[in-house]
PDB file of N, CA and C in Angstrom:
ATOM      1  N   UNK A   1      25.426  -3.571 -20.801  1.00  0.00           N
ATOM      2  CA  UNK A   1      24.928  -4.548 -19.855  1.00  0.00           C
ATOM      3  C   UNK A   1      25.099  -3.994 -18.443  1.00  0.00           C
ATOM      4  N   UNK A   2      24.229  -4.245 -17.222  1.00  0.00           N
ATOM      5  CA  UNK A   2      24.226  -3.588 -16.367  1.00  0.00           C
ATOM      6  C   UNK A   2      24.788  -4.751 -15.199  1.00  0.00           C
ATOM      7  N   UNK A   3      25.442  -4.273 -14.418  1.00  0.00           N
ATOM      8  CA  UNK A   3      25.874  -5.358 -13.497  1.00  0.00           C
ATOM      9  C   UNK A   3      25.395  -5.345 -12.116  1.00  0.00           C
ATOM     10  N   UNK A   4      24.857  -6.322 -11.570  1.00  0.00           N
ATOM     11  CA  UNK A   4      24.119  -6.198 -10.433  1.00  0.00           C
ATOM     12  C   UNK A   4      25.173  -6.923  -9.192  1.00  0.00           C
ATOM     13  N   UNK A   5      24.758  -6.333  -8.547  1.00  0.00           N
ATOM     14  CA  UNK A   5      25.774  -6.284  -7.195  1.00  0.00           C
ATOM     15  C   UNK A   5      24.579  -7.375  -5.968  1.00  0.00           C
ATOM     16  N   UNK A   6      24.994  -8.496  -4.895  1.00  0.00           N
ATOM     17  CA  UNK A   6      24.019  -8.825  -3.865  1.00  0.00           C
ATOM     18  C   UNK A   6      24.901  -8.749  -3.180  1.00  0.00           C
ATOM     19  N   UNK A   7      24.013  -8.589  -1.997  1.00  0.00           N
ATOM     20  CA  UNK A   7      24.909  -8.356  -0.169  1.00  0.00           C
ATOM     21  C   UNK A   7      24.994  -9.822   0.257  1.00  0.00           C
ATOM     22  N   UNK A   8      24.410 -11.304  -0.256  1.00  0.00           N
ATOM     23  CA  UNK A   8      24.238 -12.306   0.211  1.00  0.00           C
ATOM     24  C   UNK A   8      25.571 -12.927   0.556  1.00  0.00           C
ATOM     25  N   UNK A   9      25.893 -13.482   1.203  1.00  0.00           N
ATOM     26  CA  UNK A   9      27.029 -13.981   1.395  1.00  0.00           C
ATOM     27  C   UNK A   9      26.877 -15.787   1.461  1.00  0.00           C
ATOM     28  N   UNK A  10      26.948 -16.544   1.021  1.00  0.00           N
ATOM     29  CA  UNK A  10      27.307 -17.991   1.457  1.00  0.00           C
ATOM     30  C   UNK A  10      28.164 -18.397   2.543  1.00  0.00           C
ATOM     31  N   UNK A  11      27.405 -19.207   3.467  1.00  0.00           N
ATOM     32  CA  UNK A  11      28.054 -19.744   4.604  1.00  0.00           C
ATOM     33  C   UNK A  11      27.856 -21.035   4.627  1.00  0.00           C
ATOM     34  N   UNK A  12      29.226 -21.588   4.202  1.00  0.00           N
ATOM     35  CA  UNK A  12      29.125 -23.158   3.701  1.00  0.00           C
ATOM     36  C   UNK A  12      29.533 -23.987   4.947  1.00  0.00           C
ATOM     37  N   UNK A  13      29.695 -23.510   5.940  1.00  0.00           N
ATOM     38  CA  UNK A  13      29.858 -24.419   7.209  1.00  0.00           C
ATOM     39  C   UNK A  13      28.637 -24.052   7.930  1.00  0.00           C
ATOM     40  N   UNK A  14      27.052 -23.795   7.564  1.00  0.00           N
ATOM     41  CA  UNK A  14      26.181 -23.895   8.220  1.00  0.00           C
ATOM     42  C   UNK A  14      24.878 -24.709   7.868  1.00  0.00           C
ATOM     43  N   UNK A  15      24.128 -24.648   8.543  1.00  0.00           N
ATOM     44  CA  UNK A  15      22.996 -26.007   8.785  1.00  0.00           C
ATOM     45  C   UNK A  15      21.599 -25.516   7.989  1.00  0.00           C
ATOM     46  N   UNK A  16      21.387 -25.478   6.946  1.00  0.00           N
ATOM     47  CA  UNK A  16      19.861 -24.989   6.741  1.00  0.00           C
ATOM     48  C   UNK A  16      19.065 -25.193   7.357  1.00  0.00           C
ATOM     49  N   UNK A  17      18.192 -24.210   8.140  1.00  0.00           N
ATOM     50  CA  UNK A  17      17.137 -24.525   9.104  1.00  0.00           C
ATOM     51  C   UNK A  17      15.866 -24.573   8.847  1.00  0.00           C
ATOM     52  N   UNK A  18      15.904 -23.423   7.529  1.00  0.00           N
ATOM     53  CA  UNK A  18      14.271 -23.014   7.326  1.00  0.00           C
ATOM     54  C   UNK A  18      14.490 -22.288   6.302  1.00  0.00           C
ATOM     55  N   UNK A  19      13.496 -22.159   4.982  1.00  0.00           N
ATOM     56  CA  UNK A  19      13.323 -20.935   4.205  1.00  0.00           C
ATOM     57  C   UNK A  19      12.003 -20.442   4.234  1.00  0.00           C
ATOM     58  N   UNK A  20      11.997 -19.288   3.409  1.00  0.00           N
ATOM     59  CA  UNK A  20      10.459 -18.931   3.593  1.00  0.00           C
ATOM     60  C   UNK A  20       9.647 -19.178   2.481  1.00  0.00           C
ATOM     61  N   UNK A  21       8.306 -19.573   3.087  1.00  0.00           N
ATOM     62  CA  UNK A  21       7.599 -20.272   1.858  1.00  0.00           C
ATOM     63  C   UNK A  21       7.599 -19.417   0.842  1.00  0.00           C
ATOM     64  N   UNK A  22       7.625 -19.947  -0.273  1.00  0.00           N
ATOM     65  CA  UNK A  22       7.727 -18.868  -1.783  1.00  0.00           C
ATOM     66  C   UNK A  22       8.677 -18.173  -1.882  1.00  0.00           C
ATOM     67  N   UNK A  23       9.654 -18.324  -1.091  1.00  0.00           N
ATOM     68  CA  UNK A  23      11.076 -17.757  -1.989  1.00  0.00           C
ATOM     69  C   UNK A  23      12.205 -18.685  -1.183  1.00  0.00           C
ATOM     70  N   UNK A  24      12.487 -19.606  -1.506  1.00  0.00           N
ATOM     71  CA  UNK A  24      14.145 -20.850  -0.869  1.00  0.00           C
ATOM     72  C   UNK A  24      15.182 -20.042  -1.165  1.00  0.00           C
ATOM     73  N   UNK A  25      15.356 -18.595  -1.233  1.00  0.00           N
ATOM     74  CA  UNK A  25      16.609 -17.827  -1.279  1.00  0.00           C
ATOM     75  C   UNK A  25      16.571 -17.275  -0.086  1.00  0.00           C
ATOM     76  N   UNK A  26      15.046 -16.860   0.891  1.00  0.00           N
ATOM     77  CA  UNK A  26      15.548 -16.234   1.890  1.00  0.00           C
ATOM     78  C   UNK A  26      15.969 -17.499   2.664  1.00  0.00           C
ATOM     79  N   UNK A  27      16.607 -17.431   3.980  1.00  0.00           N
ATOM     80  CA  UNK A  27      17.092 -18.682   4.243  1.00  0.00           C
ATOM     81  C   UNK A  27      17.442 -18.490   6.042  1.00  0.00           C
ATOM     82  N   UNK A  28      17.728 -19.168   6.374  1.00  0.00           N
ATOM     83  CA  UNK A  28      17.976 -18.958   8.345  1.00  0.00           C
ATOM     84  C   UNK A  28      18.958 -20.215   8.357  1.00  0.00           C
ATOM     85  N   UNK A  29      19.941 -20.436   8.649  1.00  0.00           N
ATOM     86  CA  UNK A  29      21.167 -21.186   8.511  1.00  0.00           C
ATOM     87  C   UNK A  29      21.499 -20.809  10.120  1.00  0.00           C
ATOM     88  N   UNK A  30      21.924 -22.458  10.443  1.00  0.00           N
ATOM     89  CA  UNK A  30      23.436 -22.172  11.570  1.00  0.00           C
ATOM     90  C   UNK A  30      24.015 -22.892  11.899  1.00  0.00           C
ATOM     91  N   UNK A  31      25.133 -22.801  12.645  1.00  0.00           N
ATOM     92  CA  UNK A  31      26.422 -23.257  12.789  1.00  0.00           C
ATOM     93  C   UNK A  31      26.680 -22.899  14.038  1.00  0.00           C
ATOM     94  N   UNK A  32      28.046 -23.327  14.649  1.00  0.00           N
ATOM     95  CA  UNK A  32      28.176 -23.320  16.052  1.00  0.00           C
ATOM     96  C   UNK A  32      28.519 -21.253  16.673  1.00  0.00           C
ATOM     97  N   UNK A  33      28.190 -20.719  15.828  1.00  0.00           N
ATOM     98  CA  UNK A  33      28.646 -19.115  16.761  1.00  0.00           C
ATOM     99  C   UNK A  33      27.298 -19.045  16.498  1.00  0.00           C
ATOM    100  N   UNK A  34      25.664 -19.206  15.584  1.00  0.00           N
ATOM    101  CA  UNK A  34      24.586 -18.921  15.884  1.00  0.00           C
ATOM    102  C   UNK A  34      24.119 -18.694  14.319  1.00  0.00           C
ATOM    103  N   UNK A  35      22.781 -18.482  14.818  1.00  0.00           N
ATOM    104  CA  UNK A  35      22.197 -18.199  13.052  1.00  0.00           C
ATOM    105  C   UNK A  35      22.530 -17.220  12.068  1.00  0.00           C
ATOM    106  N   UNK A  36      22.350 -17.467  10.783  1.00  0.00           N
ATOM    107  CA  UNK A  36      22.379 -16.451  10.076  1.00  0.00           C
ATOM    108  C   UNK A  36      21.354 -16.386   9.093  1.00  0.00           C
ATOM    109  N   UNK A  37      21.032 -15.849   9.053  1.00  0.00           N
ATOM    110  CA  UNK A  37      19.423 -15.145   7.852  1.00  0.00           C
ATOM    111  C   UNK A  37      20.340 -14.691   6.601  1.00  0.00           C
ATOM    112  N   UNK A  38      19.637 -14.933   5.243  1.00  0.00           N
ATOM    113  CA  UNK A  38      20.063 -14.706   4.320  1.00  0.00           C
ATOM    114  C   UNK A  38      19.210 -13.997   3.075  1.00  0.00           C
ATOM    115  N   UNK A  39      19.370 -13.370   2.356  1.00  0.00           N
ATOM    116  CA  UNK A  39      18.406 -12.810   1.048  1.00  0.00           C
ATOM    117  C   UNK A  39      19.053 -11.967   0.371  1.00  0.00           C
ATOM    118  N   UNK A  40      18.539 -12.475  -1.044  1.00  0.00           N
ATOM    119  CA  UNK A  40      19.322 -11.202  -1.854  1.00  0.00           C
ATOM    120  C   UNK A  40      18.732 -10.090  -1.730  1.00  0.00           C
ATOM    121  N   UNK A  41      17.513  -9.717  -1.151  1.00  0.00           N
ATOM    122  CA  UNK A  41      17.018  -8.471  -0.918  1.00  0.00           C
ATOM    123  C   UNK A  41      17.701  -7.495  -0.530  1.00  0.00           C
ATOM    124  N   UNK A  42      17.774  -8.113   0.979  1.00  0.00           N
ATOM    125  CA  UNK A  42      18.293  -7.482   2.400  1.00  0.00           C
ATOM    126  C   UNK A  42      19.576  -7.854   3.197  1.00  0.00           C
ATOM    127  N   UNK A  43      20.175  -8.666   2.257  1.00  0.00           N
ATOM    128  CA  UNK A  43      21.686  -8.716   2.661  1.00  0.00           C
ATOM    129  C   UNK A  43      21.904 -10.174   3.900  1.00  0.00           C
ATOM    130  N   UNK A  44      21.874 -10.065   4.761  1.00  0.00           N
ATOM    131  CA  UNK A  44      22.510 -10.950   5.658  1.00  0.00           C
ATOM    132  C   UNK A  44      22.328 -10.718   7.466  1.00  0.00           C
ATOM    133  N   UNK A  45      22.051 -11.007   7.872  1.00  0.00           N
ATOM    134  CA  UNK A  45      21.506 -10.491   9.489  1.00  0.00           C
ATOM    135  C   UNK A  45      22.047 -12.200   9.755  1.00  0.00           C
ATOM    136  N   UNK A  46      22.841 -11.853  11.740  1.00  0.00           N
ATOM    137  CA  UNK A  46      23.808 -12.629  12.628  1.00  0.00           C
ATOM    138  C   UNK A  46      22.609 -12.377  13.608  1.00  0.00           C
ATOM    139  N   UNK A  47      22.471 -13.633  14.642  1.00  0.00           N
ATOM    140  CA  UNK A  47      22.021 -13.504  15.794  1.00  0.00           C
ATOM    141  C   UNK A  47      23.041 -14.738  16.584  1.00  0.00           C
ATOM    142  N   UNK A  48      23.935 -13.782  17.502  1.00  0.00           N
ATOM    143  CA  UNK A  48      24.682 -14.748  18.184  1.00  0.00           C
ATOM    144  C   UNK A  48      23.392 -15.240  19.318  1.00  0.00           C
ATOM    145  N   UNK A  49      23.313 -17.048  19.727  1.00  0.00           N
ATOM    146  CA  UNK A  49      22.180 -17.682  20.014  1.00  0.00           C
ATOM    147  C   UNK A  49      22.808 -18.812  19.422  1.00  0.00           C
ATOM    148  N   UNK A  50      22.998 -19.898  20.770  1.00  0.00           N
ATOM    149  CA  UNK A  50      23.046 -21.244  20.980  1.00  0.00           C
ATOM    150  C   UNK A  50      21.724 -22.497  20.251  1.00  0.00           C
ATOM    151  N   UNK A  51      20.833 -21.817  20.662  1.00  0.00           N
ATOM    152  CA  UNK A  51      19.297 -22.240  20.449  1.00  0.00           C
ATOM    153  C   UNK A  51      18.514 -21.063  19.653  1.00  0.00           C
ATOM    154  N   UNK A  52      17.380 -22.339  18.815  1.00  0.00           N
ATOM    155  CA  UNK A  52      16.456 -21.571  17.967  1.00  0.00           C
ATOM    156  C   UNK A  52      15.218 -20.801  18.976  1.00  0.00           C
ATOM    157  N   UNK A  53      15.582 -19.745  20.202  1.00  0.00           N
ATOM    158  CA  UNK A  53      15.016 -19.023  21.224  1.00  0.00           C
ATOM    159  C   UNK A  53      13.752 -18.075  20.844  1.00  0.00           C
ATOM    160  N   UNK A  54      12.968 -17.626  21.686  1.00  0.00           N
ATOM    161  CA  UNK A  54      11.856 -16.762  20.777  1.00  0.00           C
ATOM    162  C   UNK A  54      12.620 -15.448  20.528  1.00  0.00           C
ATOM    163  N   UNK A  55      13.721 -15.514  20.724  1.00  0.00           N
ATOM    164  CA  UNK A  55      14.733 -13.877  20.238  1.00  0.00           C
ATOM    165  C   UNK A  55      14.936 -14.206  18.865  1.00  0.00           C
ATOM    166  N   UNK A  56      15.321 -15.552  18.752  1.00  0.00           N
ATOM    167  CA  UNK A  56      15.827 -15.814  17.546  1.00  0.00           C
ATOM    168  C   UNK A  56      14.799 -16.082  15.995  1.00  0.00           C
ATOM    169  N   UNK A  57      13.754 -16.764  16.855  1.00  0.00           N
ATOM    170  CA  UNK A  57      12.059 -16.699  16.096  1.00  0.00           C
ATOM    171  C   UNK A  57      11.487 -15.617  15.860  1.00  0.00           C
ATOM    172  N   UNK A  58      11.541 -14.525  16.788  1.00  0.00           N
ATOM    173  CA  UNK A  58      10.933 -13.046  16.282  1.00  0.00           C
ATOM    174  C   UNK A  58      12.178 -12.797  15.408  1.00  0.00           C
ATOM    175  N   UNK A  59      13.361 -12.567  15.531  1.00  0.00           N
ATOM    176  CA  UNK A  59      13.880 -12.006  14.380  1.00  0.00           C
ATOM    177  C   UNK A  59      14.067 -13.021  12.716  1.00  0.00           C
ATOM    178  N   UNK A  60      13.866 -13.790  12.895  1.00  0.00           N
ATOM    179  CA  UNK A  60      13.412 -14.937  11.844  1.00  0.00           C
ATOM    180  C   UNK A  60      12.315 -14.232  10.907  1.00  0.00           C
ATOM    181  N   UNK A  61      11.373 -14.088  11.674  1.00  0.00           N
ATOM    182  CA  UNK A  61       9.681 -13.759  11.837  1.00  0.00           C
ATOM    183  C   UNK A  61      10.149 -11.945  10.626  1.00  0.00           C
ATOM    184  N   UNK A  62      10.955 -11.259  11.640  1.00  0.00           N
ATOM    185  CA  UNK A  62      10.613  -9.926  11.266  1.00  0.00           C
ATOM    186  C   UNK A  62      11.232 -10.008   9.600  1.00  0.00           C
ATOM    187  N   UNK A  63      12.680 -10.927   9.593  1.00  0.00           N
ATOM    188  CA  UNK A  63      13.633 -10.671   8.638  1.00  0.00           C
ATOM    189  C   UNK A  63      12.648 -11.123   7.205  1.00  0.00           C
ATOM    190  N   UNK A  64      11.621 -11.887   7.247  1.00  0.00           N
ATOM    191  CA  UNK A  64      10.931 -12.473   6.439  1.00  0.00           C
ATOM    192  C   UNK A  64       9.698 -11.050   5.738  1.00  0.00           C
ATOM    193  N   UNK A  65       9.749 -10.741   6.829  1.00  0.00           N
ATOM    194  CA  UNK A  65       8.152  -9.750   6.544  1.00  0.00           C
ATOM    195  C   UNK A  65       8.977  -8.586   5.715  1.00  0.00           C
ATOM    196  N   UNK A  66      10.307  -8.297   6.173  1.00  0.00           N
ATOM    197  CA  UNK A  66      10.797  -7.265   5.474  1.00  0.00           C
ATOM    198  C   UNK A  66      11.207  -7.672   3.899  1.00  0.00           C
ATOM    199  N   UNK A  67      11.458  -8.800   3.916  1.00  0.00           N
ATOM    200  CA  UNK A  67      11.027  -9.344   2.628  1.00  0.00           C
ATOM    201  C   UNK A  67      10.025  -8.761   1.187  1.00  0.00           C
ATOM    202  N   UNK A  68       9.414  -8.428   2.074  1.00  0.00           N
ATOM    203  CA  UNK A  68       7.568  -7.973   1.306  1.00  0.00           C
ATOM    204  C   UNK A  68       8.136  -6.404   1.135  1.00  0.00           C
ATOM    205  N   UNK A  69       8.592  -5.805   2.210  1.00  0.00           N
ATOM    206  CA  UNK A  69       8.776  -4.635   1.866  1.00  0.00           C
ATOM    207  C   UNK A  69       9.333  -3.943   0.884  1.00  0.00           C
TER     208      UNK A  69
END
């Protein structure tokens, strides 16, 4: 049997904000130090950010597309 390893981490003191259509695993969560992006793909990406800012929307935006990749 082969054992599979994910980089995802659970962050149970944060706010679900958004997933991406056709897959509710990737995920954009936050809490009071800022968002966090989630996928078993691609592991886990931090954007320290008070507000959902267009810094925080383009990297939302990009973390999704890499998705596909």
């Amino acid at each position: 049997m082969n054992k599979s390893t994910t980089r995802l981490w659970i962050f149970s003191n944060t706010e679900l904000i958004d997933t991406m259509e056709g897959n509710s695993d990737v995920q954009i969560r936050k809490n009071s130090d800022g968002y966090y992006m989630t996928s078993p793909k691609t592991g886990n990406h931090f954007i320290k950010s008070n507000e959902m800012d267009k810094r925080v929307k383009a990297h939302w935006e990009g973390f999704k597309i890499n998705q596909k990749n």
